[in-house]
Protein backbone atom coordinates (compact mmCIF):
# COMPACT_ATOMS: atom_id res chain seq x y z
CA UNK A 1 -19.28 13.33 -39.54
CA UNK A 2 -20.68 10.40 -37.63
CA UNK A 3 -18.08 8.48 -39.11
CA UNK A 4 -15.44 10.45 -37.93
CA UNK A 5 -17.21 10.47 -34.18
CA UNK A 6 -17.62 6.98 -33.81
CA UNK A 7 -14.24 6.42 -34.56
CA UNK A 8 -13.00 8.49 -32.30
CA UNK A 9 -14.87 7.13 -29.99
CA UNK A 10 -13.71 3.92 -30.55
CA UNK A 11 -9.94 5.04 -30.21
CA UNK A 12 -10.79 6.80 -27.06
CA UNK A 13 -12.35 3.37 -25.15
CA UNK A 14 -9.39 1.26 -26.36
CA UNK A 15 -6.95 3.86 -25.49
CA UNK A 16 -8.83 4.63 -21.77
CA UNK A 17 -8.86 0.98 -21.92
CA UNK A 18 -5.36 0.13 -22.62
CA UNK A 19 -4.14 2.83 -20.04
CA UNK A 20 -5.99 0.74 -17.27
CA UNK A 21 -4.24 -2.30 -17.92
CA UNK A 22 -0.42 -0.60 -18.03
CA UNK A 23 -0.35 -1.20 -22.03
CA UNK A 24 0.58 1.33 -24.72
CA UNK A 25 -2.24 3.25 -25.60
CA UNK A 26 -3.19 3.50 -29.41
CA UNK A 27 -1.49 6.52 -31.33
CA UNK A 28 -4.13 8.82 -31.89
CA UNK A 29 -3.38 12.03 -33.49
CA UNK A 30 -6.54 13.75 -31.79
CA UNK A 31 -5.71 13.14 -28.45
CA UNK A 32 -2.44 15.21 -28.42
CA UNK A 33 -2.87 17.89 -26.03
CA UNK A 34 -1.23 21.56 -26.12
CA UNK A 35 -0.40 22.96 -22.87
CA UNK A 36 -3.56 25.29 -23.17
CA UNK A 37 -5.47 22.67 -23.46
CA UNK A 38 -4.05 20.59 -20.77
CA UNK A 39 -4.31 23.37 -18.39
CA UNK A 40 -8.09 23.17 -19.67
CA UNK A 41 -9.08 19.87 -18.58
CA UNK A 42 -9.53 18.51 -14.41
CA UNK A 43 -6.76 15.77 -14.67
CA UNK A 44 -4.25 17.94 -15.27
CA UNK A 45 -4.81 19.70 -11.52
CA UNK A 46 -5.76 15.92 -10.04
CA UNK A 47 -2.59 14.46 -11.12
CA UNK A 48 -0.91 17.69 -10.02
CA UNK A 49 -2.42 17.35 -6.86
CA UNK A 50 -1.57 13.61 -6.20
CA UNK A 51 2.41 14.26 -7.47
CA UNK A 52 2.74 17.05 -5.06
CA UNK A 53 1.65 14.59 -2.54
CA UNK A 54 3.60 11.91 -3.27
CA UNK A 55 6.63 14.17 -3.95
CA UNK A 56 6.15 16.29 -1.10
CA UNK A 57 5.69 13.41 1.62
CA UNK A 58 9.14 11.94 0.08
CA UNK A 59 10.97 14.95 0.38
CA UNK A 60 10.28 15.89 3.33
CA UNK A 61 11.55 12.39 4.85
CA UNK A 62 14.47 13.36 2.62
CA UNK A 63 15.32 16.29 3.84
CA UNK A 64 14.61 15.42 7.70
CA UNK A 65 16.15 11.74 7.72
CA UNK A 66 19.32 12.81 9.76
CA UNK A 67 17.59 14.62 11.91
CA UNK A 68 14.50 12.19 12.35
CA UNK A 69 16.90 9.50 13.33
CA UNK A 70 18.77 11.90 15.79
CA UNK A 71 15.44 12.54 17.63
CA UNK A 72 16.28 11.31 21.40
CA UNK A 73 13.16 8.76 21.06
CA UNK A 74 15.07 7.22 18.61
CA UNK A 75 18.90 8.09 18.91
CA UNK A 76 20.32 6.78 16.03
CA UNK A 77 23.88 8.31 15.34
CA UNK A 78 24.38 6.67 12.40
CA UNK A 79 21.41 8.78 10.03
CA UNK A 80 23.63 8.93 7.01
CA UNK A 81 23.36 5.04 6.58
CA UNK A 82 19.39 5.69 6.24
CA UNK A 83 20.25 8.73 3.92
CA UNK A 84 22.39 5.86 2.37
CA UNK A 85 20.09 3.28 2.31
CA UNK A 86 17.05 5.82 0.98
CA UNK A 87 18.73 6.95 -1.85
CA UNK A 88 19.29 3.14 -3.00
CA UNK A 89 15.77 2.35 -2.79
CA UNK A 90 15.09 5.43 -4.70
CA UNK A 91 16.90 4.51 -7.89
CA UNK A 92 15.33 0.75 -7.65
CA UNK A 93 11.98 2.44 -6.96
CA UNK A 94 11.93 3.67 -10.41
CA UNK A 95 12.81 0.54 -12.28
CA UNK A 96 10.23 -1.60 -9.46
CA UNK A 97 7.27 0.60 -10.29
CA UNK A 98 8.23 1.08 -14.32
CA UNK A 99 7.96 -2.55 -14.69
CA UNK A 100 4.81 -2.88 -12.26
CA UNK A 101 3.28 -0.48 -14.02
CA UNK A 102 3.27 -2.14 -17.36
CA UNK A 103 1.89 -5.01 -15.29
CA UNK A 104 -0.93 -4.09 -13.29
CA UNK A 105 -1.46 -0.39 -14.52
CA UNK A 106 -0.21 3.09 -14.12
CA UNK A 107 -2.73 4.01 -11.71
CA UNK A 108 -2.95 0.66 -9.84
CA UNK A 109 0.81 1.24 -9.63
CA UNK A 110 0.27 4.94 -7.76
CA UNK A 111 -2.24 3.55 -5.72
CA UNK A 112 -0.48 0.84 -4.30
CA UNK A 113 2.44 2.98 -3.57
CA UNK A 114 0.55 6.05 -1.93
CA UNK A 115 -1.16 3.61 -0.03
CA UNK A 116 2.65 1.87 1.29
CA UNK A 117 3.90 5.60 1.47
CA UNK A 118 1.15 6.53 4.42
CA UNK A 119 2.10 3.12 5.93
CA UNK A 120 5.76 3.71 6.30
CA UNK A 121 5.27 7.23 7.45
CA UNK A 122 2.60 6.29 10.42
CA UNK A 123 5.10 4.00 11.66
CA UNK A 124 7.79 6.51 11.77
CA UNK A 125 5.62 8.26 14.19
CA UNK A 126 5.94 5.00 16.02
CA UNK A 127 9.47 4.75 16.20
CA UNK A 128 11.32 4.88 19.38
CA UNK A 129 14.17 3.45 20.88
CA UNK A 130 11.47 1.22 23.40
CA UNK A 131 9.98 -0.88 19.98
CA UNK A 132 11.42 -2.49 17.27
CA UNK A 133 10.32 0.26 14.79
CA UNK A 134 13.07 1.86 16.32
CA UNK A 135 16.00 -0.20 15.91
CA UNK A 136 18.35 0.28 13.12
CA UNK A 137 17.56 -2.77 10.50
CA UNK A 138 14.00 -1.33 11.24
CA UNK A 139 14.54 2.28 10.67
CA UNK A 140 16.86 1.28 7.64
CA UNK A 141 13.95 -1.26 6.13
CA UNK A 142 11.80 1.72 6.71
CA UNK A 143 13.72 4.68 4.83
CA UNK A 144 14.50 2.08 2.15
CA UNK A 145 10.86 1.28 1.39
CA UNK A 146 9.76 5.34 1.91
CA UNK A 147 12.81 5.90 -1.20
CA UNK A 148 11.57 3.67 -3.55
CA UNK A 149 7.84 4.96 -3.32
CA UNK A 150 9.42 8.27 -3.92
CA UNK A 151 11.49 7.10 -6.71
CA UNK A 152 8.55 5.66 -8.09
CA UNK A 153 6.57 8.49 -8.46
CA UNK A 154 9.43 10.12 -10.86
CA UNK A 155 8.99 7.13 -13.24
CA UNK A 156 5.13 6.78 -13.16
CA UNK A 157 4.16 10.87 -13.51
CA UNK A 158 5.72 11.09 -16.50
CA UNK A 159 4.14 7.90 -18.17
CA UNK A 160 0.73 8.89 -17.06
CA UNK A 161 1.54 12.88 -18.63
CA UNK A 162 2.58 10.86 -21.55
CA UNK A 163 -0.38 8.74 -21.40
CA UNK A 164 -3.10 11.47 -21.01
CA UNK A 165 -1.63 14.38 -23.34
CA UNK A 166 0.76 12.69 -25.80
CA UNK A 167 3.83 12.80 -27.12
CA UNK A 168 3.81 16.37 -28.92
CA UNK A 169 3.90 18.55 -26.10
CA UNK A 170 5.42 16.04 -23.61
CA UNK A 171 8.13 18.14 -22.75
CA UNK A 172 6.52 21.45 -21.57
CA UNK A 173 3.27 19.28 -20.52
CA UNK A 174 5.37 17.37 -18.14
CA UNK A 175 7.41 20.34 -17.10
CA UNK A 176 4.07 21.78 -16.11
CA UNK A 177 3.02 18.82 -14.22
CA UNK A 178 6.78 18.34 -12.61
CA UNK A 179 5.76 22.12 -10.99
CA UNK A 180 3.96 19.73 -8.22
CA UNK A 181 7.37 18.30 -7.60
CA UNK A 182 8.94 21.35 -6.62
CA UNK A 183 5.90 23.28 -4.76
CA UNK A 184 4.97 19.61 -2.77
CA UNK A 185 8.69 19.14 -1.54
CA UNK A 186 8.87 23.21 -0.23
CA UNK A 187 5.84 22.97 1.37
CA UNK A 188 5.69 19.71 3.34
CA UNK A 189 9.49 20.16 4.37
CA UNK A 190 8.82 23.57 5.43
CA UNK A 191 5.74 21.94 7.89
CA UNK A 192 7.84 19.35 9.20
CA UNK A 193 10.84 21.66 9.97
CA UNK A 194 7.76 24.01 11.88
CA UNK A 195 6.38 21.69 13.83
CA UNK A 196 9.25 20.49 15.18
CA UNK A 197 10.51 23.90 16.50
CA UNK A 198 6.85 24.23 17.76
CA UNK A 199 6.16 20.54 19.62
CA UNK A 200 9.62 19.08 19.43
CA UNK A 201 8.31 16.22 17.30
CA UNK A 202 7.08 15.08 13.93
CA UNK A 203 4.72 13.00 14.30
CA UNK A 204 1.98 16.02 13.53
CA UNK A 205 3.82 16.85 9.90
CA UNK A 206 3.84 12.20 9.85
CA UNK A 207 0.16 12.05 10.11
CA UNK A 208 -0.47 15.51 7.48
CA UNK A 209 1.72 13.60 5.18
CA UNK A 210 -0.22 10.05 5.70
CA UNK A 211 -3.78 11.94 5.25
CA UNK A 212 -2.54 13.75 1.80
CA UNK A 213 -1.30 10.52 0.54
CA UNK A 214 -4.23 8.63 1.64
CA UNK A 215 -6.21 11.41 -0.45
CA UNK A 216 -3.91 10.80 -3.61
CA UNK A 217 -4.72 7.02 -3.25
CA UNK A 218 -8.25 7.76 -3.24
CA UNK A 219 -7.86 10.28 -6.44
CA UNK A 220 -6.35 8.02 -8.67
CA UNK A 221 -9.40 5.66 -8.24
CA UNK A 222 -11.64 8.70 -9.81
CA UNK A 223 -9.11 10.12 -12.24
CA UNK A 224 -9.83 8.88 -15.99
CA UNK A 225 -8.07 9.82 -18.74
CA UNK A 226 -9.10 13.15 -20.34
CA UNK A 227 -10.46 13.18 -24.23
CA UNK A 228 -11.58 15.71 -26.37
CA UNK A 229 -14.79 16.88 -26.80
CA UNK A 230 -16.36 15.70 -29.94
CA UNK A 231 -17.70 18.07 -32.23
CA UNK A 232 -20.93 17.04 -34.48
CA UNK A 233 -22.63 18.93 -36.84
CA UNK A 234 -26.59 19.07 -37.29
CA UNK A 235 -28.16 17.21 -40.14
């Protein structure tokens, strides 16, 4: 028995190991999760949490571009060209922060980008037609970078499911853990279409979205890898 513990001990520091530095983790046939049991342990509702944030925040910029760009602070007729220029760096998001994360880490990765993410969407709430922020190569830099930290979190949530639970019960695991996608990008876009009926402005739904991601950056700092318990016998 204490054989079998210290080894998988030993497979659970080099795989919580090799996570943090963005490499394959070590096959390990105990740490394959069912859904029950994924639905068991904390990460599963902190990564959750952080997607539907991350998710959320990009949708909603999504959804409101053409009409964020139309706002008479800004005035910018031509709001498909950012809905253009968005969807580009969405696609290139995903390859950016696949190959970053190998690099530096999966969760350095989310960090990093949660951390931009608030960024960008702060200085929307800056943006008029009086500053640079509002000008068009600004607005389109802008929407470009806000795309491809969206993007990026549809190529890093599945490598960290994958990471945390396995390869067994990927597909329903991750389908559980893409519900964030979904519930984030209702919720936020629904705030950000309220508030503007109600103040005739977003910055309010910019700075809920900046605080949430903010909070994601700060949970992937505390969010370790999930293992399961060990069981020992008595001698």
């Amino acid at each position: 028995e204490y054989g079998d513990a210290g080894r998988l001990k030993k497979e659970a520091m080099a795989r919580e190991k090799a996570i943090a530095e963005g490499k394959p983790a070590p096959a390990s046939k105990k740490e394959e999760y069912t859904p029950k049991e994924m639905l068991g342990t904390v990460q599963f509702y902190m990564l959750w949490f952080m997607y539907a944030c991350g998710a959320g925040a990009g949708l909603m910029i999504i959804s409101k571009l053409a009409a964020i760009a139309a706002q008479p602070k800004i005035d910018i007729s031509l709001g498909f060209v950012l809905v253009a220029v968005l969807a580009v760096g969405n696609g290139g998001g995903r390859i950016v922060a696949g190959m970053l994360s190998d690099k530096i880490g999966r969760k350095a990765t989310m960090f990093t980008c949660f951390v931009l993410q608030a960024v960008l969407i702060f200085l929307l709430s800056r943006a008029s037609g009086e500053n640079a922020l509002g000008s068009i190569p600004a607005m389109a830099i802008i929407s470009t970078l806000i795309g491809a930290n969206y993007g990026a979190n549809l190529a890093l949530f599945p490598s960290i499911t994958k990471d945390y639970y396995g390869l067994k019960n990927f597909g329903v695991n991750y389908g559980l853990v893409f519900t964030a996608w979904g519930v984030g990008g209702f919720m936020l876009a629904k705030l950000a279409g309220a508030m503007y009926v109600r103040h005739q402005t977003f910055a309010i739904a910019y700075y809920g979205a900046s605080a949430l991601l903010i909070l994601a950056a700060i949970m992937t700092i505390l969010v370790k890898a999930p293992h399961h318990k060990l069981e020992t016998t008595e001698a």
